[in-house]
N, C-alpha and C. Protein backbone atom coordinates (compact mmCIF):
# COMPACT_ATOMS: atom_id res chain seq x y z
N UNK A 1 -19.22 -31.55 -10.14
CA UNK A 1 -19.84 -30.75 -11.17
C UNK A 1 -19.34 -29.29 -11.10
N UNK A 2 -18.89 -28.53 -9.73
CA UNK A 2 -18.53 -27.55 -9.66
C UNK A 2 -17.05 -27.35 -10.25
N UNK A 3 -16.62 -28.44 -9.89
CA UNK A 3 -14.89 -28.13 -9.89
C UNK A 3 -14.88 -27.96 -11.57
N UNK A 4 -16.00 -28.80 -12.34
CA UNK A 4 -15.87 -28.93 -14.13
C UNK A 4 -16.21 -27.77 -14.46
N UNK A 5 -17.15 -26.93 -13.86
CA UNK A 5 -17.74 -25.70 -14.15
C UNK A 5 -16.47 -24.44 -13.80
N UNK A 6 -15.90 -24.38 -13.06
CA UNK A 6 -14.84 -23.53 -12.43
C UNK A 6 -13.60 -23.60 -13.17
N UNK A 7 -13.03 -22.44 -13.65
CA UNK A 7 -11.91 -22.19 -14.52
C UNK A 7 -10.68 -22.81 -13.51
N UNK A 8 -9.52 -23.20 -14.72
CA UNK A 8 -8.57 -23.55 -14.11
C UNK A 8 -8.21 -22.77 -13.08
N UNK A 9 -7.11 -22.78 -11.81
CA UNK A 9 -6.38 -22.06 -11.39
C UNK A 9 -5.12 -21.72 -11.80
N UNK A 10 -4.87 -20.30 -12.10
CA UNK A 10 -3.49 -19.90 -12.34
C UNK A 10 -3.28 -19.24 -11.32
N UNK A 11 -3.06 -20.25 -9.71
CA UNK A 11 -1.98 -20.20 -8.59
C UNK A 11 -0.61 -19.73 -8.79
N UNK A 12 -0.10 -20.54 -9.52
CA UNK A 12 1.64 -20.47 -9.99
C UNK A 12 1.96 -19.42 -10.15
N UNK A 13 0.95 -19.23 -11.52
CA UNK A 13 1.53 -18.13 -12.14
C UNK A 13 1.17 -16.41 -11.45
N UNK A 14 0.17 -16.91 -10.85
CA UNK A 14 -0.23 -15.28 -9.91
C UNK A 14 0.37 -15.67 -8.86
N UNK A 15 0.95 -16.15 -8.29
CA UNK A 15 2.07 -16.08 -6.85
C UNK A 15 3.68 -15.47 -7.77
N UNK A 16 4.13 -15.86 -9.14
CA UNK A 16 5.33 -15.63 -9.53
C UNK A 16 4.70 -14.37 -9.93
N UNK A 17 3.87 -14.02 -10.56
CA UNK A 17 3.30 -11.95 -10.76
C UNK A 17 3.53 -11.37 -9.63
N UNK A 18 2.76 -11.59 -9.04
CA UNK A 18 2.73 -11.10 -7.41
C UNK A 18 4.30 -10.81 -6.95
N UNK A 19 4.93 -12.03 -6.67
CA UNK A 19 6.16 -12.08 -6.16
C UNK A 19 7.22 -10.93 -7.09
N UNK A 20 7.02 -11.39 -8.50
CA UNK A 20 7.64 -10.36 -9.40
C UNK A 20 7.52 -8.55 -9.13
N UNK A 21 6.14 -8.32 -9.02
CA UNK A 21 6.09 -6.85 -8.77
C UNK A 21 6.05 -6.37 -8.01
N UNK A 22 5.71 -7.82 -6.89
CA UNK A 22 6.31 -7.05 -5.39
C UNK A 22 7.68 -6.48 -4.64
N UNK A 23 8.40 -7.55 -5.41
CA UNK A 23 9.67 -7.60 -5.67
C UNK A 23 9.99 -6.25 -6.26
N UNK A 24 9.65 -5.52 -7.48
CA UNK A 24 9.90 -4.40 -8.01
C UNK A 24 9.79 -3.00 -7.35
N UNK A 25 8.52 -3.31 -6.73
CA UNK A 25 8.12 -2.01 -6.19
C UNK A 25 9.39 -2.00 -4.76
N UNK A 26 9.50 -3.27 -4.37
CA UNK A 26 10.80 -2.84 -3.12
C UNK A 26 12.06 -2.74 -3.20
N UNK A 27 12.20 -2.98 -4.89
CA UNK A 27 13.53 -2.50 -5.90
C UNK A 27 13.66 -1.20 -5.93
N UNK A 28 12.67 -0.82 -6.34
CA UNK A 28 12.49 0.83 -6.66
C UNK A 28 12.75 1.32 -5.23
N UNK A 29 12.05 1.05 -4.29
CA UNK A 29 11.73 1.59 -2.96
C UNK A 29 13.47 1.59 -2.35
N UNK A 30 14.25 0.76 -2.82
CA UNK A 30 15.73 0.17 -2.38
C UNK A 30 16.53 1.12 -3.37
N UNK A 31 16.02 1.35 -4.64
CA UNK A 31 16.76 2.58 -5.16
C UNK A 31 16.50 4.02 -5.05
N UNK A 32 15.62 4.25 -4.50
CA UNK A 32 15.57 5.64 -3.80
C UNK A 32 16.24 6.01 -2.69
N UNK A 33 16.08 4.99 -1.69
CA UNK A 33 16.93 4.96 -1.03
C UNK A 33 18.04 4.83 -0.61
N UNK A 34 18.79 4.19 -2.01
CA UNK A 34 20.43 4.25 -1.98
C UNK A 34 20.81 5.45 -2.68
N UNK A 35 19.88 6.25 -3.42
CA UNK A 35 20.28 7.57 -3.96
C UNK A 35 20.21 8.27 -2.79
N UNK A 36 19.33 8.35 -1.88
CA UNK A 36 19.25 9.24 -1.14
C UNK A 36 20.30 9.29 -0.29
N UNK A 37 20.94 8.21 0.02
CA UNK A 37 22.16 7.63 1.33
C UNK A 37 23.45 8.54 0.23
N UNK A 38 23.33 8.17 -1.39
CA UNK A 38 24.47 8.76 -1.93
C UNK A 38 24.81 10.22 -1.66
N UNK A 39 23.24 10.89 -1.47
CA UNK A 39 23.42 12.44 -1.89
C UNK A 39 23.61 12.87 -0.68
N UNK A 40 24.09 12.14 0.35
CA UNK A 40 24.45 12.25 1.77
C UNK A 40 23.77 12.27 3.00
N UNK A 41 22.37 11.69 3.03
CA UNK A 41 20.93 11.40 3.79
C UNK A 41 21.36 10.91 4.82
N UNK A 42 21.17 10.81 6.09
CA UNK A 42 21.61 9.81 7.15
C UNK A 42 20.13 8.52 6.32
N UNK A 43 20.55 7.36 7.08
CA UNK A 43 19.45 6.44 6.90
C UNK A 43 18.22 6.58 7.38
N UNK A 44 17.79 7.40 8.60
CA UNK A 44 16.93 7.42 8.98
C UNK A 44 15.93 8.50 8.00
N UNK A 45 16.78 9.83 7.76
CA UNK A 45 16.23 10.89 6.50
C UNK A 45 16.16 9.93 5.34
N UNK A 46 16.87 9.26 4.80
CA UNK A 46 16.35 8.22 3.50
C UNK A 46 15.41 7.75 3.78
N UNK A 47 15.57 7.23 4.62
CA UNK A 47 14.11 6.30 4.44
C UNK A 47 13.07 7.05 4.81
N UNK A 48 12.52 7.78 5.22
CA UNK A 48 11.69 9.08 5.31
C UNK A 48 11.49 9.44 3.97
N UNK A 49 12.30 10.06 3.46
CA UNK A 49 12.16 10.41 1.86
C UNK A 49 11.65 9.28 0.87
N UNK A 50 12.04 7.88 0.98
CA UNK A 50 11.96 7.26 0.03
C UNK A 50 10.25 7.09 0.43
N UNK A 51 9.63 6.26 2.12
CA UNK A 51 8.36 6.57 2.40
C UNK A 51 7.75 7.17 1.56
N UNK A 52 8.13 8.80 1.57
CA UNK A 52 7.60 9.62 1.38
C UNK A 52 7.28 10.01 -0.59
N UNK A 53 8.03 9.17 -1.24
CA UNK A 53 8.49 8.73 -2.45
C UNK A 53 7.54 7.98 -2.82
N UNK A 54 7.59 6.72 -2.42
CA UNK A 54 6.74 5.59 -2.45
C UNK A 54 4.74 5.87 -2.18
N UNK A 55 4.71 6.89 -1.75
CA UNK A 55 3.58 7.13 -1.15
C UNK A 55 2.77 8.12 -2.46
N UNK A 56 3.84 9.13 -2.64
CA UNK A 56 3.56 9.63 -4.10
C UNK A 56 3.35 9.03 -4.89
N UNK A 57 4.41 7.71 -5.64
CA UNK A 57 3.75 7.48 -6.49
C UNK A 57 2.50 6.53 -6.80
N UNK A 58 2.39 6.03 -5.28
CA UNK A 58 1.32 5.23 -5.82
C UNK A 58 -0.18 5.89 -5.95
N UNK A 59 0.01 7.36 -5.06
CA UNK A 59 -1.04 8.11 -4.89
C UNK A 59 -1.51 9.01 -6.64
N UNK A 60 -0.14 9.22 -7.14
CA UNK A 60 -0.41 9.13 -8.45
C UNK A 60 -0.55 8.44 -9.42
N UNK A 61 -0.21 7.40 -9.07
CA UNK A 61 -0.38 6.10 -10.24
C UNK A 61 -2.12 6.13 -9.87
N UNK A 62 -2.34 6.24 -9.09
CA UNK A 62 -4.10 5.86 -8.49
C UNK A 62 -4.72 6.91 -9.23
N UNK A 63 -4.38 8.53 -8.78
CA UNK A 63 -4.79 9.02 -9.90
C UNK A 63 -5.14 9.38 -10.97
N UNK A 64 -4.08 8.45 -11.48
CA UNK A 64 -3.29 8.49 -13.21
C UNK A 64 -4.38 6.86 -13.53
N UNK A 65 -5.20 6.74 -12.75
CA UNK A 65 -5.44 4.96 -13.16
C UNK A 65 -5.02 4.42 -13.86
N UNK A 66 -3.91 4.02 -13.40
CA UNK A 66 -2.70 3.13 -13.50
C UNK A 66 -2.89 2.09 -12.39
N UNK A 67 -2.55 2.07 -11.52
CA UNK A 67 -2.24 1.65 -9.58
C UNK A 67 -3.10 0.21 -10.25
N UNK A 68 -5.07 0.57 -10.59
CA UNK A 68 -5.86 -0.78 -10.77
C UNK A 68 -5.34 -1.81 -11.63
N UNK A 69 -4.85 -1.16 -13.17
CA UNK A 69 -4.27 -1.76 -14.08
C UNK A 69 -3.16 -2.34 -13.63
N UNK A 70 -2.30 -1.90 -12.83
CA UNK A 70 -1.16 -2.77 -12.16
C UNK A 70 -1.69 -3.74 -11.35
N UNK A 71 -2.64 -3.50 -10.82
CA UNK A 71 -3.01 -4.17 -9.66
C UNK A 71 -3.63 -5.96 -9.56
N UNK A 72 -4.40 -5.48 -11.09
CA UNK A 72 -5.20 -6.47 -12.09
C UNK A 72 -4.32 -7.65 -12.22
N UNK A 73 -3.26 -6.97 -12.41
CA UNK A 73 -2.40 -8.66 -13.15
C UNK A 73 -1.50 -8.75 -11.83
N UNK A 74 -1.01 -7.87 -10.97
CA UNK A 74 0.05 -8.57 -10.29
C UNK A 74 -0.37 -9.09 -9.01
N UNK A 75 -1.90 -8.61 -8.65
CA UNK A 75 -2.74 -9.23 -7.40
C UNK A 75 -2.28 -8.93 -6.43
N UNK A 76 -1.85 -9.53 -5.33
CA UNK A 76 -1.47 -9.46 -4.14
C UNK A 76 0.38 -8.67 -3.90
N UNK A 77 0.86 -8.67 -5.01
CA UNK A 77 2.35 -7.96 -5.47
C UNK A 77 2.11 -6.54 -4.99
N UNK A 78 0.69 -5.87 -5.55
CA UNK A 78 1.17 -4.49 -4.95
C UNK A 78 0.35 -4.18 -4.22
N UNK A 79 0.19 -5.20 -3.09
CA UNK A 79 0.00 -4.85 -1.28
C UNK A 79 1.41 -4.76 -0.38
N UNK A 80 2.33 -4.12 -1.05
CA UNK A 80 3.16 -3.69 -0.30
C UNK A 80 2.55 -2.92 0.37
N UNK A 81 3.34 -3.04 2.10
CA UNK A 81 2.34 -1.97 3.14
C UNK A 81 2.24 -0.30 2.65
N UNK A 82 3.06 -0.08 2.38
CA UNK A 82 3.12 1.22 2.02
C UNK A 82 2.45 1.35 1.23
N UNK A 83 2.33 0.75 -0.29
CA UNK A 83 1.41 1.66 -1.53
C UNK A 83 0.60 0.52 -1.86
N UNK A 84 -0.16 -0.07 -1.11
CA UNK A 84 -1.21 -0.52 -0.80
C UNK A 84 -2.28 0.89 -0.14
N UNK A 85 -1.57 0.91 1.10
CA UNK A 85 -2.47 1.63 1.98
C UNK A 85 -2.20 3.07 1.31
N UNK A 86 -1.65 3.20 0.31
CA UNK A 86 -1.87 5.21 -0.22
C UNK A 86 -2.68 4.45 -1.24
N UNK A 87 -2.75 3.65 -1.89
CA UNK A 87 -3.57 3.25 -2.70
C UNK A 87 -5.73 3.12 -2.35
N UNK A 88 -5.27 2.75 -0.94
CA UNK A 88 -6.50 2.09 0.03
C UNK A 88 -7.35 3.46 0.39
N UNK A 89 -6.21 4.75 0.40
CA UNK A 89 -6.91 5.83 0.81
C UNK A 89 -7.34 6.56 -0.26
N UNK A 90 -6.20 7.12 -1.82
CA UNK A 90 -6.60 7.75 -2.68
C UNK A 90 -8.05 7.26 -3.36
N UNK A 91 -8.00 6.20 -3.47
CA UNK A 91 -9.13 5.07 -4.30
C UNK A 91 -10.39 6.10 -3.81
N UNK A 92 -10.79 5.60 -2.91
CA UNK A 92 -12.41 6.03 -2.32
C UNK A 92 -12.48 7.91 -2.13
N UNK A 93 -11.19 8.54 -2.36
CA UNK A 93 -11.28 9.97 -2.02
C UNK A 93 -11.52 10.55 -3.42
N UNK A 94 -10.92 9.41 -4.61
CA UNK A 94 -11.31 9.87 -5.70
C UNK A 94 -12.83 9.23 -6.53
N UNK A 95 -13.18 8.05 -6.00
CA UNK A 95 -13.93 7.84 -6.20
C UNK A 95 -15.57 8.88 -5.41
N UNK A 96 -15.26 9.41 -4.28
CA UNK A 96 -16.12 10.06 -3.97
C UNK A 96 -16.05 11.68 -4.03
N UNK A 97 -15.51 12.28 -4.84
CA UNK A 97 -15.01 13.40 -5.01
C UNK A 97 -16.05 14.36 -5.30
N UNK A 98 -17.54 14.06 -6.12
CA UNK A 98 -18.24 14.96 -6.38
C UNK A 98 -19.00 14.82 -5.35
N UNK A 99 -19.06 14.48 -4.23
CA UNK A 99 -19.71 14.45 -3.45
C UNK A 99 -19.31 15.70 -1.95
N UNK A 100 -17.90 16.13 -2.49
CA UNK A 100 -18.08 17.45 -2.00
C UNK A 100 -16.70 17.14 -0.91
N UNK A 101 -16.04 18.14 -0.39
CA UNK A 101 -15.04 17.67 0.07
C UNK A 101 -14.69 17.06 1.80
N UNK A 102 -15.97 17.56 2.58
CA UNK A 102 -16.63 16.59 3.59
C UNK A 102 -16.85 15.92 3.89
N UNK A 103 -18.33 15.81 3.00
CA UNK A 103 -18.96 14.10 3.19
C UNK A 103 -18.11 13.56 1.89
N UNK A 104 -17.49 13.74 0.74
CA UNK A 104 -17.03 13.19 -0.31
C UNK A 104 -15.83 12.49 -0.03
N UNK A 105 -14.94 13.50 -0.29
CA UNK A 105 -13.31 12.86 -0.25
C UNK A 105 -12.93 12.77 1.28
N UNK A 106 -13.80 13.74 2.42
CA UNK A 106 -13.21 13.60 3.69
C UNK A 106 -13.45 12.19 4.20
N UNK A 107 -14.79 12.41 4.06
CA UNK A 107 -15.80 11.48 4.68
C UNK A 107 -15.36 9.50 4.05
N UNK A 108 -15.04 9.67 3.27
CA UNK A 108 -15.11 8.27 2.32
C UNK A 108 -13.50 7.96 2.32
N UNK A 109 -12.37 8.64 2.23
CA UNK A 109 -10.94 8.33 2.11
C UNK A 109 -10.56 7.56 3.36
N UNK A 110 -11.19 7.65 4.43
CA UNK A 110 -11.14 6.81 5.40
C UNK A 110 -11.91 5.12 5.69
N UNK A 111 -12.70 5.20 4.87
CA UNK A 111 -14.08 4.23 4.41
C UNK A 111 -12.84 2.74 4.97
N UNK A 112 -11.67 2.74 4.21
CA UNK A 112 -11.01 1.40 4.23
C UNK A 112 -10.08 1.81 5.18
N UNK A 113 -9.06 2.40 4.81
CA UNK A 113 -8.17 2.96 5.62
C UNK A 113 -8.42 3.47 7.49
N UNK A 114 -9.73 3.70 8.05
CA UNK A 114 -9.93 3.75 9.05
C UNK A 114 -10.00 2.59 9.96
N UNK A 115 -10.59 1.32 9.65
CA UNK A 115 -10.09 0.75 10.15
C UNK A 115 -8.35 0.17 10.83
N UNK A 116 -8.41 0.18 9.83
CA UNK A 116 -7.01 -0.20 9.64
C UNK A 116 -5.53 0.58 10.82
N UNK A 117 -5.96 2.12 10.49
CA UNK A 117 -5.54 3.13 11.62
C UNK A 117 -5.93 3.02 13.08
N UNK A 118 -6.73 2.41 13.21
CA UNK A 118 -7.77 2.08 14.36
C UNK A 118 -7.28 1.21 15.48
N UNK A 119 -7.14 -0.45 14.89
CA UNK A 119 -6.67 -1.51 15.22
C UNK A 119 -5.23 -1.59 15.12
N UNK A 120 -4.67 -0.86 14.47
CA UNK A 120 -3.00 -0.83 14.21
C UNK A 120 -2.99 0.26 15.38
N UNK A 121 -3.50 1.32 15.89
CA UNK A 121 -3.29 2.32 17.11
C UNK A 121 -3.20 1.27 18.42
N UNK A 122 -4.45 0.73 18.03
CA UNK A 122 -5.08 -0.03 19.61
C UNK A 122 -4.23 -1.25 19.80
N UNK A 123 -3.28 -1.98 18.67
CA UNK A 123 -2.60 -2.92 18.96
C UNK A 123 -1.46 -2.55 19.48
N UNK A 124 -1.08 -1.62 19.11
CA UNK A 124 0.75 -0.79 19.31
C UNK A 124 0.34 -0.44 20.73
N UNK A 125 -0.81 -0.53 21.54
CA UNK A 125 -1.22 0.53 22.89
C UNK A 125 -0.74 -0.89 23.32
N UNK A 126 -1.50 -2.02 22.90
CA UNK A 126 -1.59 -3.53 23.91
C UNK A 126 -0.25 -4.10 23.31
N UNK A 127 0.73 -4.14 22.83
CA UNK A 127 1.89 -4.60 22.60
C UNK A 127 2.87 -3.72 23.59
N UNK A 128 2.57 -2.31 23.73
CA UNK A 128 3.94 -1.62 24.78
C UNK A 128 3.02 -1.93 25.63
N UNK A 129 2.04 -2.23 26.46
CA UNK A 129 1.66 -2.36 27.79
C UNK A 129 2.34 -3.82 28.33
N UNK A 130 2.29 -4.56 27.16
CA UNK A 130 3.05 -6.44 27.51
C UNK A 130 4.47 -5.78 27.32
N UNK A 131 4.88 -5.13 26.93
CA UNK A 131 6.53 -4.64 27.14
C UNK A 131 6.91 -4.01 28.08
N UNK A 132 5.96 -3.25 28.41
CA UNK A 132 6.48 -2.22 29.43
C UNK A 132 6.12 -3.11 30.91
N UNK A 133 5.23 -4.38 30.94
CA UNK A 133 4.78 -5.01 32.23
C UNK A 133 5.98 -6.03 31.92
N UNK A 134 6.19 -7.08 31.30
CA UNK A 134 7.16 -8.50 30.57
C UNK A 134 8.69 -7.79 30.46
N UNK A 135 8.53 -6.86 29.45
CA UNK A 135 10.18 -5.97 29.24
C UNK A 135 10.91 -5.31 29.95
């Protein structure tokens, strides 16, 4: 009775969205960074810049609410690590903004994103301790 009640799944077609704009955003992310290698960047400064590229715009697309509207149709496509997580932080700093810049945007821009900084610190501590004891 549930499965008759429950809309089709469009699996397919939101794994080929997904895949599509995930795909894009690491197009873009791949052409910043071959401009940057052109205009004479070592690789390590490119990719720094492009990071640093990538981080902008999704922090403005979030602003610009855009980022959700992209987000809507391509689903899981723009959890690229990078503008996912500028996405994960602008979201709640703008969503809590009149609330003052403390408890508002300080206090709340971390709401998702703190975890995340947390367990990614404390894992990188217990991954070089098995390297530095095993390696």
């Amino acid at each position: 009775m549930s499965q008759k009640a429950a809309p089709n799944s469009k699996l397919w077609r939101n794994m080929l969205v997904a895949f599509l704009i995930g795909g894009l955003i690491c197009t873009i992310g791949q052409g910043i960074m071959s401009w940057m290698q052109s205009l004479g960047l070592s690789r390590e400064d490119g990719g720094a810049v492009t990071s640093i590229s990538l981080i902008f715009l999704s922090a403005l697309l979030t602003g610009l609410n855009c980022y959700d509207n992209i987000a809507k149709h391509a689903g899981a496509g723009t959890l690229v690590p990078i503008t996912g997580f500028a996405n994960a932080m602008v979201s709640p700093a703008l969503e809590f903004k009149r609330e003052g810049f403390i408890l508002g945007v300080g206090a709340k821009m971390f709401s998702i994103a703190g975890p995340v900084i947390l367990y990614g610190s404390a894992a990188s501590v217990v991954y070089g301790l098995i390297l530095a004891i095993f390696g």
